[in-house]
Protein backbone atom coordinates (compact mmCIF):
# COMPACT_ATOMS: atom_id res chain seq x y z
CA UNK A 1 14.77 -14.55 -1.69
CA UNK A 2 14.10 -15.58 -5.62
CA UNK A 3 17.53 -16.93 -5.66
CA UNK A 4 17.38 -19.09 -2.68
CA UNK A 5 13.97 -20.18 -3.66
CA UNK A 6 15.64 -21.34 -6.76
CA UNK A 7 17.87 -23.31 -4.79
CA UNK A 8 16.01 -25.19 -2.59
CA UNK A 9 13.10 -25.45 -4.14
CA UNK A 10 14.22 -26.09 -7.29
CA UNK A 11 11.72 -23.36 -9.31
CA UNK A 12 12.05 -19.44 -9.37
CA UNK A 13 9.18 -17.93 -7.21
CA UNK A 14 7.10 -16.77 -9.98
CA UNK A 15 6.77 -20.29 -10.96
CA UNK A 16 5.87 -21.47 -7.60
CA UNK A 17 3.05 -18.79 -6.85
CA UNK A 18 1.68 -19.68 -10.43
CA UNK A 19 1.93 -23.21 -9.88
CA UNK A 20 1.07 -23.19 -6.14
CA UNK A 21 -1.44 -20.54 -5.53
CA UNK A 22 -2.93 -18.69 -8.73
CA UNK A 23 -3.61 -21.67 -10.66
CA UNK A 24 -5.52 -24.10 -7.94
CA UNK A 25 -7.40 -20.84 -6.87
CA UNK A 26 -8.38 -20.00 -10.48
CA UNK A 27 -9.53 -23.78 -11.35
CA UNK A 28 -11.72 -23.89 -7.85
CA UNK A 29 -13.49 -20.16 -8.21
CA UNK A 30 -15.45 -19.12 -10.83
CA UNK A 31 -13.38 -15.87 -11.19
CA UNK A 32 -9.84 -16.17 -12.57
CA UNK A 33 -7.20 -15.47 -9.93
CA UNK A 34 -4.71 -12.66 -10.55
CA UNK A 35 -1.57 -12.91 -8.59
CA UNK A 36 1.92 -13.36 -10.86
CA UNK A 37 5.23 -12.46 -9.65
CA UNK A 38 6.40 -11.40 -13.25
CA UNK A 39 4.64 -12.29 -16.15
CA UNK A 40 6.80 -13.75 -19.43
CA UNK A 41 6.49 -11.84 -22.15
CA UNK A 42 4.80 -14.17 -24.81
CA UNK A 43 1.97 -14.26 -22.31
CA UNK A 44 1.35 -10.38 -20.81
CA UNK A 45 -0.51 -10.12 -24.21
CA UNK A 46 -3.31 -12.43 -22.61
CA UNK A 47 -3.96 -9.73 -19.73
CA UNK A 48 -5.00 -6.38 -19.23
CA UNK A 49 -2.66 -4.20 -17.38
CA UNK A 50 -3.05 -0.86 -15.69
CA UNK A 51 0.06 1.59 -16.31
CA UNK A 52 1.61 2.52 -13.29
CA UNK A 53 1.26 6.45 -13.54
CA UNK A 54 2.48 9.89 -11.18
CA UNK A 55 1.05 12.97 -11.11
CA UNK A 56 2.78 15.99 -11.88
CA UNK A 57 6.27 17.09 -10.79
CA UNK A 58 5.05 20.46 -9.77
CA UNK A 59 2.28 19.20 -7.36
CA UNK A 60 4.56 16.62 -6.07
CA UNK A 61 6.97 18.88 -5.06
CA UNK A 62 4.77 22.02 -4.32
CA UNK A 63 1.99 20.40 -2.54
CA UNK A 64 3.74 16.79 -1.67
CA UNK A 65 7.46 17.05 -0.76
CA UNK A 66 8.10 20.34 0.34
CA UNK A 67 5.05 20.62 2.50
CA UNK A 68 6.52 17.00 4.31
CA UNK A 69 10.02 18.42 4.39
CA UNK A 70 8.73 21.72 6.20
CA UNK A 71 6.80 19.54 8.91
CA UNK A 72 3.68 19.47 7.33
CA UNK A 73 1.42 16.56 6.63
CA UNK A 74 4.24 14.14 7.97
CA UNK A 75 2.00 11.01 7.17
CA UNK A 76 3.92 11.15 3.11
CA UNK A 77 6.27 9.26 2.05
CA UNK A 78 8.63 12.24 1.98
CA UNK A 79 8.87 12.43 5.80
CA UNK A 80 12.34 10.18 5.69
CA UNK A 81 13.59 13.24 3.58
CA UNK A 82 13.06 15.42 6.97
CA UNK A 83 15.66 12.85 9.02
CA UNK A 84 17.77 15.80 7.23
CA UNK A 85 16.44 18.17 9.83
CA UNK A 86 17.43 15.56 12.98
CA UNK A 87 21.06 15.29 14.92
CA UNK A 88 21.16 11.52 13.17
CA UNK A 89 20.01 13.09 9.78
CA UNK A 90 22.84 11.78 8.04
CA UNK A 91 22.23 8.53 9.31
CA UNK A 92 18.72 8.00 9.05
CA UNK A 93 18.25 9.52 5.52
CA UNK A 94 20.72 6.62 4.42
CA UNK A 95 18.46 3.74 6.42
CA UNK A 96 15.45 5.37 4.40
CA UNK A 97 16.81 5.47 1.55
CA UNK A 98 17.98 1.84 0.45
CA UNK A 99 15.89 1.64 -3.08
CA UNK A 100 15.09 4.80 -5.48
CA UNK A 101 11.87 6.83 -4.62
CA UNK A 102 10.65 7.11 -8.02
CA UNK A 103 9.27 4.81 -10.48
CA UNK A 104 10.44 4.93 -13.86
CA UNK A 105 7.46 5.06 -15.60
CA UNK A 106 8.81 3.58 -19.14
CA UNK A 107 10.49 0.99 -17.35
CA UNK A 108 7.59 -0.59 -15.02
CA UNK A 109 5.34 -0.25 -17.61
CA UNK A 110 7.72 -2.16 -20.62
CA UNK A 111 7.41 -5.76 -21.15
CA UNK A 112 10.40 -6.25 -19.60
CA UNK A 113 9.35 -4.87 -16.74
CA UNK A 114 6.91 -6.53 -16.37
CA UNK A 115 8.79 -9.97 -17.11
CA UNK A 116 10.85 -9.52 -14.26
CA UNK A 117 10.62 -11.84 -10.63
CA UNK A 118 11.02 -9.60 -8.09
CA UNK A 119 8.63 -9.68 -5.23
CA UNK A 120 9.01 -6.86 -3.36
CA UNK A 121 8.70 -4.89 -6.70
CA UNK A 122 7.57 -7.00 -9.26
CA UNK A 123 4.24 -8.44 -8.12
CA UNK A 124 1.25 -7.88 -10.63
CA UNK A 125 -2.26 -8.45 -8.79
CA UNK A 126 -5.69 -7.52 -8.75
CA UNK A 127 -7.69 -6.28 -5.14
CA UNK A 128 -10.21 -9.22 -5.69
CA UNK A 129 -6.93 -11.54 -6.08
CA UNK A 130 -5.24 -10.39 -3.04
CA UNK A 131 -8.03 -10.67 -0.73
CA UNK A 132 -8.82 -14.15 -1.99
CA UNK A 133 -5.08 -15.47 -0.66
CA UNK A 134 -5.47 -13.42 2.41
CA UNK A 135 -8.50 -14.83 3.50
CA UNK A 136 -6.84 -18.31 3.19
CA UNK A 137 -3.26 -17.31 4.63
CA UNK A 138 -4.28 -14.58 6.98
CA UNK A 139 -7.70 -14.60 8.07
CA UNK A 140 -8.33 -18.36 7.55
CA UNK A 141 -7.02 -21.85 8.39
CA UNK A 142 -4.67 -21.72 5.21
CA UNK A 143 -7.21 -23.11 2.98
CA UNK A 144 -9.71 -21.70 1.04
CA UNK A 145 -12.54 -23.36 -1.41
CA UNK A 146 -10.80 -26.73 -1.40
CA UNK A 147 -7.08 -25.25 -1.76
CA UNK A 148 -4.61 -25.20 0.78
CA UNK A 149 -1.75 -22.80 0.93
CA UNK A 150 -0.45 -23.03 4.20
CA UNK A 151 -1.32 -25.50 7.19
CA UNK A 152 -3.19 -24.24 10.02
CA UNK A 153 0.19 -24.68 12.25
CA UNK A 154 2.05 -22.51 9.66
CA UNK A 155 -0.63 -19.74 9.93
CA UNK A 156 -0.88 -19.87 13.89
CA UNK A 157 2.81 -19.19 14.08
CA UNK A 158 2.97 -16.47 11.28
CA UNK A 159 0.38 -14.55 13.61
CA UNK A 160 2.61 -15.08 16.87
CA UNK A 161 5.15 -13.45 18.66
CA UNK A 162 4.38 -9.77 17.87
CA UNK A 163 7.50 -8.13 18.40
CA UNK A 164 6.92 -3.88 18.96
CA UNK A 165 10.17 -1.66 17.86
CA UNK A 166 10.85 1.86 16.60
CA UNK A 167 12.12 1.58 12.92
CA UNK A 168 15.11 4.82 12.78
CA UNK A 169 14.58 5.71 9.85
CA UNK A 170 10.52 6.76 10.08
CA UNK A 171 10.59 7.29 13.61
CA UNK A 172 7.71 5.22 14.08
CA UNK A 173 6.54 2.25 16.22
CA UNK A 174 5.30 -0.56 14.67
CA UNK A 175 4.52 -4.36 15.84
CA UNK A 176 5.88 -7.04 13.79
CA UNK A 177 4.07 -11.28 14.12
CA UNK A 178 6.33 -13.78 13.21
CA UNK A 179 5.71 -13.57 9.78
CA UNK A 180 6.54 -10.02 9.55
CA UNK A 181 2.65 -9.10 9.87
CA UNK A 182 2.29 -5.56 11.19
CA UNK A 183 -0.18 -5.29 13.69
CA UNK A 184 -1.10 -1.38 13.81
CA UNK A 185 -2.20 -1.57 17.32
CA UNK A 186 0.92 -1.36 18.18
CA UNK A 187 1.71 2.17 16.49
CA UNK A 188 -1.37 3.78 18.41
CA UNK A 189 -0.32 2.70 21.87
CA UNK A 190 0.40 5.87 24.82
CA UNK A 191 3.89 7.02 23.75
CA UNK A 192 4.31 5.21 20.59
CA UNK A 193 5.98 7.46 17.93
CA UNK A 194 3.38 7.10 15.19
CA UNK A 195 3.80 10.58 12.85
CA UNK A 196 3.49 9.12 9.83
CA UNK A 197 0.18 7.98 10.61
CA UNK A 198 -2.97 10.27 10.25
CA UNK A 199 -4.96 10.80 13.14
CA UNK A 200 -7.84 8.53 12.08
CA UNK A 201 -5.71 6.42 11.00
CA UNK A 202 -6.15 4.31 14.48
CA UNK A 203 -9.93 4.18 13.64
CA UNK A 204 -9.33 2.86 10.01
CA UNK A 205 -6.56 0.17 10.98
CA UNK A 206 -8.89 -0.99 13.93
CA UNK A 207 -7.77 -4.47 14.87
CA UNK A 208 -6.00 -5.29 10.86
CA UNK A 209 -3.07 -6.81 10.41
CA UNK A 210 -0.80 -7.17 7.47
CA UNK A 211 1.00 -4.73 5.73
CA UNK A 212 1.05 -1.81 2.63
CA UNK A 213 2.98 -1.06 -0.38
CA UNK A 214 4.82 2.38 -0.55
CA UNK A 215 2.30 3.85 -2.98
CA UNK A 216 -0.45 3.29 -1.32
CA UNK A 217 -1.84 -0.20 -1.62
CA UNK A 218 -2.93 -2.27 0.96
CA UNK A 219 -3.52 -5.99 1.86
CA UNK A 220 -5.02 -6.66 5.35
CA UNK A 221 -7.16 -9.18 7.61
CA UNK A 222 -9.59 -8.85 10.84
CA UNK A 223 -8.87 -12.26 12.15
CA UNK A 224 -11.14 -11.79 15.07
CA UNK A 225 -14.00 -10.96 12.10
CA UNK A 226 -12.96 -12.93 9.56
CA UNK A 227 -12.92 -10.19 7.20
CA UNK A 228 -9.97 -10.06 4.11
CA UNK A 229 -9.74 -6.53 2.64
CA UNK A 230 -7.02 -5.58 -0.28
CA UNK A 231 -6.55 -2.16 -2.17
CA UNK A 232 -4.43 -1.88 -5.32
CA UNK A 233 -4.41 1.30 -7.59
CA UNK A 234 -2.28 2.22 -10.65
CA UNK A 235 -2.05 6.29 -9.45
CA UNK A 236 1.36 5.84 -7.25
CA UNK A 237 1.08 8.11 -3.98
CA UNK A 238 3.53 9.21 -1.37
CA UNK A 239 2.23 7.83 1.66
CA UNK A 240 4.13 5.15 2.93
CA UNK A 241 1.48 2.93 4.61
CA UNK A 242 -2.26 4.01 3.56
CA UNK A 243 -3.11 7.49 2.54
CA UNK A 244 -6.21 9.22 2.06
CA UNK A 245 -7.63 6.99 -0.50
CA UNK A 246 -7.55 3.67 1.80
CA UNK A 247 -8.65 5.30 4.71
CA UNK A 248 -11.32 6.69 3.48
CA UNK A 249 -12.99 3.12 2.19
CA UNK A 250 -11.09 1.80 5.99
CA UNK A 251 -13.37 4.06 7.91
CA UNK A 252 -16.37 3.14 6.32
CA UNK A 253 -15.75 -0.63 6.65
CA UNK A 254 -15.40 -0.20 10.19
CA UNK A 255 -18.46 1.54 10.62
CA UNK A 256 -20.40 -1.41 8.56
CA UNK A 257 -18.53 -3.76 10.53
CA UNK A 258 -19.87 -2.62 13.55
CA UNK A 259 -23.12 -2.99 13.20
């Protein structure tokens, strides 16, 4: 995506989301906007970053991974490791498997790391930040506190068109909008497949949309509500979408929500 950004655009795409989003919604708030995909090095001294750490190796294998891989507590990230287990194993493990499962903690922690443009990896962000764009790009019109990000056309069609499929690999149902939204409706419908979600988890996700990173953060909206919510945390998890730490603040928001 960078490189075709490059090309028709003309700039790389951390240079467009620091050019086009961070710094107009940093000059109209009074808080400073976090949101860089890739950072150069001369100027990562000028922040404050949060090392991305795991826990141990024995209690992610002893009570993470092998209690997935035995059936247990399917909603981790290690469930894809169980397509060993089905006729397609072979076949599924592969689709599951298309990036390495483990951060490398002295490399996504280095400068260089840290330097490097790659959005589905590579974005460095703060909760406060996150929500900020959503509410303009998700919840919103496009627009937020005199800055516009996307038009009110663009946003309308991003939310359209959910499309509901099975993905192979997790064995799950999810809903897609246009703009690859997930709407997590979809995964709690009578005879989805939704295993990798936690029981409560239909409670938590309510009417959100949006999406997670494998880890465990989280950047959602409640159109209907108008309500932006974003979770980032520096302790990498196994759970795929969620995990106990978002639902846990998801269940309570609902509850204030409600009232």
């Amino acid at each position: 995506v960078n490189g075709i950004f490059r090309r028709v655009d003309g700039r790389s795409l951390g240079r467009f989301f620091r050019e086009e989003i961070t710094e107009p919604l940093s000059s109209e708030n009074e808080t400073t906007v976090k949101f860089f995909c890739g950072i150069p090095k001369k100027e990562q001294p000028e922040h404050k970053f949060a090392n991305f750490t795991q826990g141990s190796i024995f209690y992610t294998v002893f009570v993470q991974i092998l209690p997935a891989l035995l059936g247990f507590n399917k909603q981790l990230a290690a469930f894809p490791f169980g397509c060993f287990f089905r006729s397609d194993g072979l076949g599924a493990f592969v689709k599951s498997v298309a990036f390495p499962t483990l951060l490398f903690e002295d490399y996504i922690n280095s400068p260089f790391g840290r330097s490097i443009e790659i959005s589905s990896s590579g974005m460095f962000a703060n909760a406060r930040s996150m929500a900020v764009i959503n509410a303009a790009t998700m919840a919103g019109d496009g627009s937020i506190r005199g800055v516009r990000l996307l038009s009110p056309e663009g946003v309308a069609k991003s939310m359209d068109s959910i499309v509901t499929r099975t993905d192979s690999a997790l064995d799950t149902t999810l809903g897609f909008t246009q703009g690859g939204y997930c709407s997590f409706q979809e995964s709690f419908v009578e005879g989805a497949k939704n295993e990798i979600f936690h029981p409560d988890d239909k409670t938590a996700y309510g009417n959100f949309i949006g999406w997670g990173g494998f880890g465990g953060s989280l950047s959602l909206v409640d159109r209907e509500k108008k309500i932006s919510f974003a979770y980032c945390m520096n302790a990498f998890g196994l759970h795929m979408i969620g995990g106990v730490r978002t639902r846990r603040i998801l269940l309570e928001l609902q509850k204030a929500m409600a009232e």
